[in-house]
C-alpha atoms as a PDB file:
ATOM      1  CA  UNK A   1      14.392  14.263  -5.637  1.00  0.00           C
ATOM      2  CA  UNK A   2      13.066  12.147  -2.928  1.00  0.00           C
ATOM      3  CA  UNK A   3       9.706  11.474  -3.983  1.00  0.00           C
ATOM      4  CA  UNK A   4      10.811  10.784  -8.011  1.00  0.00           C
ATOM      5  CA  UNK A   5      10.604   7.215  -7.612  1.00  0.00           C
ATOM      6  CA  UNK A   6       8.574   4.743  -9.830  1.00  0.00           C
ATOM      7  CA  UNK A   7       8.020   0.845  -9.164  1.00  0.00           C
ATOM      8  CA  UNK A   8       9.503  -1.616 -11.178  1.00  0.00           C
ATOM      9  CA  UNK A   9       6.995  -4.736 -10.528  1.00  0.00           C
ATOM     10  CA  UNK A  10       8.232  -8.126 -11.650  1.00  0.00           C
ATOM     11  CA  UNK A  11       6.520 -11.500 -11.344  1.00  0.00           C
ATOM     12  CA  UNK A  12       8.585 -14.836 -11.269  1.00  0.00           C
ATOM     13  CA  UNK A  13      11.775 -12.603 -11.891  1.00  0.00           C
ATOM     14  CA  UNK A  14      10.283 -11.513 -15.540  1.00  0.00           C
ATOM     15  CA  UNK A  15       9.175  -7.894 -15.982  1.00  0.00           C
ATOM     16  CA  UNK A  16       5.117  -7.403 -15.346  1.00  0.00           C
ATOM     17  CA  UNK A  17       4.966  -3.101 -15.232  1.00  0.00           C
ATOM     18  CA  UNK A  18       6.028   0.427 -14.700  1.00  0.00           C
ATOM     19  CA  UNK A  19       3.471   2.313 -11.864  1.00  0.00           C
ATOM     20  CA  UNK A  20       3.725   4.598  -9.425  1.00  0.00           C
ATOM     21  CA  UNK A  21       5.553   7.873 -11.400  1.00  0.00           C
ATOM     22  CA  UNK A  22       6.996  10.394  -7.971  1.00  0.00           C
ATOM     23  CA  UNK A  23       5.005   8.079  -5.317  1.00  0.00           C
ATOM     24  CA  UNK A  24       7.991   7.892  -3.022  1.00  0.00           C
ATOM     25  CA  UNK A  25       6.685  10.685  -0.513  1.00  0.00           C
ATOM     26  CA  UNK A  26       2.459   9.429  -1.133  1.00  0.00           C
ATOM     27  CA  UNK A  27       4.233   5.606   0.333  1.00  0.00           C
ATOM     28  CA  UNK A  28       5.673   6.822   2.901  1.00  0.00           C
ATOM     29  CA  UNK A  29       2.212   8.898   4.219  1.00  0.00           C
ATOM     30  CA  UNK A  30       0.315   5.457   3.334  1.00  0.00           C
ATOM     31  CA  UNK A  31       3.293   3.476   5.523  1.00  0.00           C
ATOM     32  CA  UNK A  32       3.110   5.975   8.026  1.00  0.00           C
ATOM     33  CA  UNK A  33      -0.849   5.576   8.306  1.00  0.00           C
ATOM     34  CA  UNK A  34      -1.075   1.871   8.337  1.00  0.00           C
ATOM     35  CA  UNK A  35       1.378   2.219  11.718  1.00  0.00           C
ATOM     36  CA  UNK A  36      -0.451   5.154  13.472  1.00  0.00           C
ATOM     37  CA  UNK A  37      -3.897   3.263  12.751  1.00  0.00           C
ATOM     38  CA  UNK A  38      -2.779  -0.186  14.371  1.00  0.00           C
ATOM     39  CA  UNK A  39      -1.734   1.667  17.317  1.00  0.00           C
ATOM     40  CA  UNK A  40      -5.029   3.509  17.792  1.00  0.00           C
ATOM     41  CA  UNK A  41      -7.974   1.587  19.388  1.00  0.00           C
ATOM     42  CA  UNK A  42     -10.663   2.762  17.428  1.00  0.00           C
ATOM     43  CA  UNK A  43     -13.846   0.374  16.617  1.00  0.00           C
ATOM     44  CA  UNK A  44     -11.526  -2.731  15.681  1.00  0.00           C
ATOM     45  CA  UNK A  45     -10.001  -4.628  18.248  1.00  0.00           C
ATOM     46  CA  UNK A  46      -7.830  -7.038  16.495  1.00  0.00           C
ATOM     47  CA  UNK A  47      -4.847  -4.619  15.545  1.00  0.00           C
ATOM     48  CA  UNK A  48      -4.568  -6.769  11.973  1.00  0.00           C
ATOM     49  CA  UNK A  49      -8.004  -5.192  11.466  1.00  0.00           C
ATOM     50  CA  UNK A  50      -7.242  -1.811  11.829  1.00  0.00           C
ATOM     51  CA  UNK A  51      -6.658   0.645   8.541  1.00  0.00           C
ATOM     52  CA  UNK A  52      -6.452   4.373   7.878  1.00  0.00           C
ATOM     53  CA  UNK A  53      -9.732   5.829   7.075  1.00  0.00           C
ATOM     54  CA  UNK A  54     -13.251   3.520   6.198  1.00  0.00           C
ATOM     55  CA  UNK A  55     -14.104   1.583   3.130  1.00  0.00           C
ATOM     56  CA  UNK A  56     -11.711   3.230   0.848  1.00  0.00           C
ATOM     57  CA  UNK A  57      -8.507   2.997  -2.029  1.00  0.00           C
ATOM     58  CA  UNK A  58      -5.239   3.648   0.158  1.00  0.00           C
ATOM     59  CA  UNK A  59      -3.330   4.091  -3.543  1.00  0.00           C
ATOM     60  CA  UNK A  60      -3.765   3.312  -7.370  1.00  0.00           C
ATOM     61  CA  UNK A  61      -0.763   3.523  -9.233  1.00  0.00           C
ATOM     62  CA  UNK A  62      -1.072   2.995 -12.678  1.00  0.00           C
ATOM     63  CA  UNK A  63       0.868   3.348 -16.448  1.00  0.00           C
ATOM     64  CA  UNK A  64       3.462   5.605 -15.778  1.00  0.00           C
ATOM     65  CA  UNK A  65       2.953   8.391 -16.943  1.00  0.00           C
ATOM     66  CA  UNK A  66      -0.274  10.155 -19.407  1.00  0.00           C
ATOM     67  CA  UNK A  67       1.507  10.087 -22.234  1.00  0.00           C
ATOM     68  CA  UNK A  68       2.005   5.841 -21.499  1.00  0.00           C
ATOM     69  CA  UNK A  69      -0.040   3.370 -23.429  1.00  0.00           C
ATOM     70  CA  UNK A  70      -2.964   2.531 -20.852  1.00  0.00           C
ATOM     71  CA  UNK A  71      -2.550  -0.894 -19.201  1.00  0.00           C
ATOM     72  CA  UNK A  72       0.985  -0.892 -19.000  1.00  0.00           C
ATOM     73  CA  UNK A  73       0.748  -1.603 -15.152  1.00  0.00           C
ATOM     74  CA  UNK A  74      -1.436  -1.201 -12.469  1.00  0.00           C
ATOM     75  CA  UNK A  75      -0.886  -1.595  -8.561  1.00  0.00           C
ATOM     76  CA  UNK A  76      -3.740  -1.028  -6.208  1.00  0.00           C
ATOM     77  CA  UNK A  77      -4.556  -1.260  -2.479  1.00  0.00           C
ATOM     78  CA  UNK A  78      -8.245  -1.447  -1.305  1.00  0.00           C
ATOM     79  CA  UNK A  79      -9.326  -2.161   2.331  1.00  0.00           C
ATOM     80  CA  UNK A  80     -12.678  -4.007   2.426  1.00  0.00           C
ATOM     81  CA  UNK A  81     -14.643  -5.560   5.353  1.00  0.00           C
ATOM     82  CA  UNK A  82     -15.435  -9.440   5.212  1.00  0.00           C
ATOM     83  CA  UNK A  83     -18.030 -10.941   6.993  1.00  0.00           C
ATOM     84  CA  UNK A  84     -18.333 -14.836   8.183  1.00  0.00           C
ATOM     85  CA  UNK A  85     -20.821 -16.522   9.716  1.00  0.00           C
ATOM     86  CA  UNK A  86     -19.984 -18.327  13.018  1.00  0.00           C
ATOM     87  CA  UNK A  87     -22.516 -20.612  14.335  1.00  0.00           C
ATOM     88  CA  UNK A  88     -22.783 -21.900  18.143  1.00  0.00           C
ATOM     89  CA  UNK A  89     -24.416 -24.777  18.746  1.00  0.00           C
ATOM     90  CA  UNK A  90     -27.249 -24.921  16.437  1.00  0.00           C
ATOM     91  CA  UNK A  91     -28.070 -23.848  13.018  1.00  0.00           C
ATOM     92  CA  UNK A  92     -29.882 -20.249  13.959  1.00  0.00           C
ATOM     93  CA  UNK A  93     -27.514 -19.737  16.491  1.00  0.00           C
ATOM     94  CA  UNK A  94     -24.310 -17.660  15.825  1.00  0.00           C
ATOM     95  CA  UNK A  95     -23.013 -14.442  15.020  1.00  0.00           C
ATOM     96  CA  UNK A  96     -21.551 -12.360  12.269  1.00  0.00           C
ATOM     97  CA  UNK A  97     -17.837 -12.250  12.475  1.00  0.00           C
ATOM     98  CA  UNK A  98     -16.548  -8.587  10.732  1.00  0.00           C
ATOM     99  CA  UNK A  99     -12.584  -8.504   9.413  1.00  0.00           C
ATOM    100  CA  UNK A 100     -11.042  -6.051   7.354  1.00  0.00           C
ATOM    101  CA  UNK A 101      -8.323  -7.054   5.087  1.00  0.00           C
ATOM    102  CA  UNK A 102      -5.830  -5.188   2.288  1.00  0.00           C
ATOM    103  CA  UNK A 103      -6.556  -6.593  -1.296  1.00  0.00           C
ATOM    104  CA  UNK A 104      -3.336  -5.196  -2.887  1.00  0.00           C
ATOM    105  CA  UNK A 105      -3.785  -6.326  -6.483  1.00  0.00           C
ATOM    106  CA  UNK A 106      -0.855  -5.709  -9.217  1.00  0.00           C
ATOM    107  CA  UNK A 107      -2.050  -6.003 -13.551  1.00  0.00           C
ATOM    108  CA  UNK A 108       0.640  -6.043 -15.931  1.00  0.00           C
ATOM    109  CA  UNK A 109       0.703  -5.037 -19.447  1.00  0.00           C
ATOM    110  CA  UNK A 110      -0.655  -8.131 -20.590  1.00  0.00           C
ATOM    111  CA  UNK A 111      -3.856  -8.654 -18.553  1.00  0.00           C
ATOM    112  CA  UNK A 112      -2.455 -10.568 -16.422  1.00  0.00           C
ATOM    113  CA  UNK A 113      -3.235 -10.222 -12.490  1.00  0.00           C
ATOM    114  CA  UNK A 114      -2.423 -11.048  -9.437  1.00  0.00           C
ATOM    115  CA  UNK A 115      -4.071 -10.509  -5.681  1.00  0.00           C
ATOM    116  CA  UNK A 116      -2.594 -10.613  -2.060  1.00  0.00           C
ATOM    117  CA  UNK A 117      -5.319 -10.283   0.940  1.00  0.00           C
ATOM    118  CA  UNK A 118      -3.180  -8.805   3.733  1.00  0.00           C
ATOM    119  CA  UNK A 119      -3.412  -8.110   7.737  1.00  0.00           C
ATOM    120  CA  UNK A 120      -2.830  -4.418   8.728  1.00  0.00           C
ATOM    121  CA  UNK A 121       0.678  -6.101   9.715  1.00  0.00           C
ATOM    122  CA  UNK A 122       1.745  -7.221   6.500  1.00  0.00           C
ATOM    123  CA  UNK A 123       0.380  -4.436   4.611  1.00  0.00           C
ATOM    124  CA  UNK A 124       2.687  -2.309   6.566  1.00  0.00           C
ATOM    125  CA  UNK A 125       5.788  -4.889   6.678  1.00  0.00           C
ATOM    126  CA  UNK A 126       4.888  -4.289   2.552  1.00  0.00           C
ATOM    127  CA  UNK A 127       5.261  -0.705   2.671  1.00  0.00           C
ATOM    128  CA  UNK A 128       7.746  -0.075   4.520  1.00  0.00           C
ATOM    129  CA  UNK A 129      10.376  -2.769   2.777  1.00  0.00           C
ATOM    130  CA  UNK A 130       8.778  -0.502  -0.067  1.00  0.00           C
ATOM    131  CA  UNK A 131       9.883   2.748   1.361  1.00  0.00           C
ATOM    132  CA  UNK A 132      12.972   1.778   2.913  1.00  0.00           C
ATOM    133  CA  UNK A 133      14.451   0.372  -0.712  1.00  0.00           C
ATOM    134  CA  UNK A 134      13.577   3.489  -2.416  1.00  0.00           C
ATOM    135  CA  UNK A 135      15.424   5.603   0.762  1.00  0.00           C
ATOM    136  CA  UNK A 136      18.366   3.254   0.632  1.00  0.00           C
ATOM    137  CA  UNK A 137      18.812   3.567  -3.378  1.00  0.00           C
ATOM    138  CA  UNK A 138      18.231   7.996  -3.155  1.00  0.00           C
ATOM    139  CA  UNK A 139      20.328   7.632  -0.267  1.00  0.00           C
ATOM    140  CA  UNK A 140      17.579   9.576   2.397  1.00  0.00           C
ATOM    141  CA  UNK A 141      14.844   9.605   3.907  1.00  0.00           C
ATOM    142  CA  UNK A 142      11.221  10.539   3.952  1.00  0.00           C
ATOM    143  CA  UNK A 143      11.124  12.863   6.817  1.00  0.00           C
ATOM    144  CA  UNK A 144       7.456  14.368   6.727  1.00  0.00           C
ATOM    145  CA  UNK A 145       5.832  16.374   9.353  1.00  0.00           C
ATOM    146  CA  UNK A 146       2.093  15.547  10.198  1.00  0.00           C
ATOM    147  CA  UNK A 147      -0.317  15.936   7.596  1.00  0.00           C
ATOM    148  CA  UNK A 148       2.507  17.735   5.653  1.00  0.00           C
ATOM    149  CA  UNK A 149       3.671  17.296   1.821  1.00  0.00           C
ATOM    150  CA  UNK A 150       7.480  18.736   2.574  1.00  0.00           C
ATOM    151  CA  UNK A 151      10.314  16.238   2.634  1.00  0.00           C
ATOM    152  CA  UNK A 152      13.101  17.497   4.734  1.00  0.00           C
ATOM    153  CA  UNK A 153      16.381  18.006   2.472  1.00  0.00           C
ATOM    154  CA  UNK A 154      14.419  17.770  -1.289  1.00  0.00           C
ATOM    155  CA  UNK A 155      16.829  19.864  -2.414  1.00  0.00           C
ATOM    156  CA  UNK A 156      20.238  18.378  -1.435  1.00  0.00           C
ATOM    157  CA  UNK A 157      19.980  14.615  -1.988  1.00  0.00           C
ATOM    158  CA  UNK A 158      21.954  13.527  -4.637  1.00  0.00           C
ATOM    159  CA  UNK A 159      21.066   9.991  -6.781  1.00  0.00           C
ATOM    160  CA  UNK A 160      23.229   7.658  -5.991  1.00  0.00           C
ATOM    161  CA  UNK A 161      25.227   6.711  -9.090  1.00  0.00           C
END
């Protein structure tokens, strides 16, 4: 089925974890949401700013599956707001700059982990180079409606052999 995928995540070619069990169609909504949400004005100005919802998770994958050994993997996407100062002129004088940033962070099995701060922009280049392997290797596509969970064709894709 469409949404039956699971992310192999390797670091410096070597194997690092096994997240993500069916996330294929939850990817594509996230993908989809980054794009609407840099298109719409909002509060932000900078587009790069702009996320889906507040301060929030977009995903957690983890291990996967229950019956896994916790800590096999993790892959996680929080957006958080980062201030900086900016000073004019003199030392009291300035004003608070606001940016909000991806941290997509990525464990593996051994403890190990590493962090990427992204733009709105590269978040979504991310997921949809995400999206568009897992469509090319089950051979379709993600085809939601709005604020639907049905993928049009589940039934009739066949896995690529």
């Amino acid at each position: 089925m469409p949404y039956e995928i699971t992310l192999a995540l390797h670091r410096d070619g070597t194997p690092y974890g096994v997240v993500g069990e069916r996330c294929g169609w939850f990817l594509a909504r996230v993908a989809r949401g980054v794009a609407e949400a840099r298109l719409k004005a909002g509060g932000w100005g900078d587009p790069d700013d702009r996320f889906p919802g507040g301060e929030e998770e977009l995903f957690a994958f983890r291990y996967r599956a229950r019956t896994d050994v916790v800590g096999r993997g993790e892959l996680r996407c929080q957006v958080r707001t980062i201030a900086s100062w900016e000073p004019r002129g003199g030392r009291a004088l300035g004003e608070w700059r606001l940016t909000r940033r991806a941290f997509l962070e990525a464990w593996g099995g051994s403890g190990v982990g590493l962090r990427a701060v992204l733009t709105s922009a590269q978040l979504a280049t991310f997921l949809e180079g995400l999206v568009a392997e897992a469509e090319d290797r089950l051979g379709t596509r993600f085809w939601m409606e709005r604020n639907s969970n049905l993928i049009k064709g589940a039934g009739t894709v066949s896995r690529p052999r």
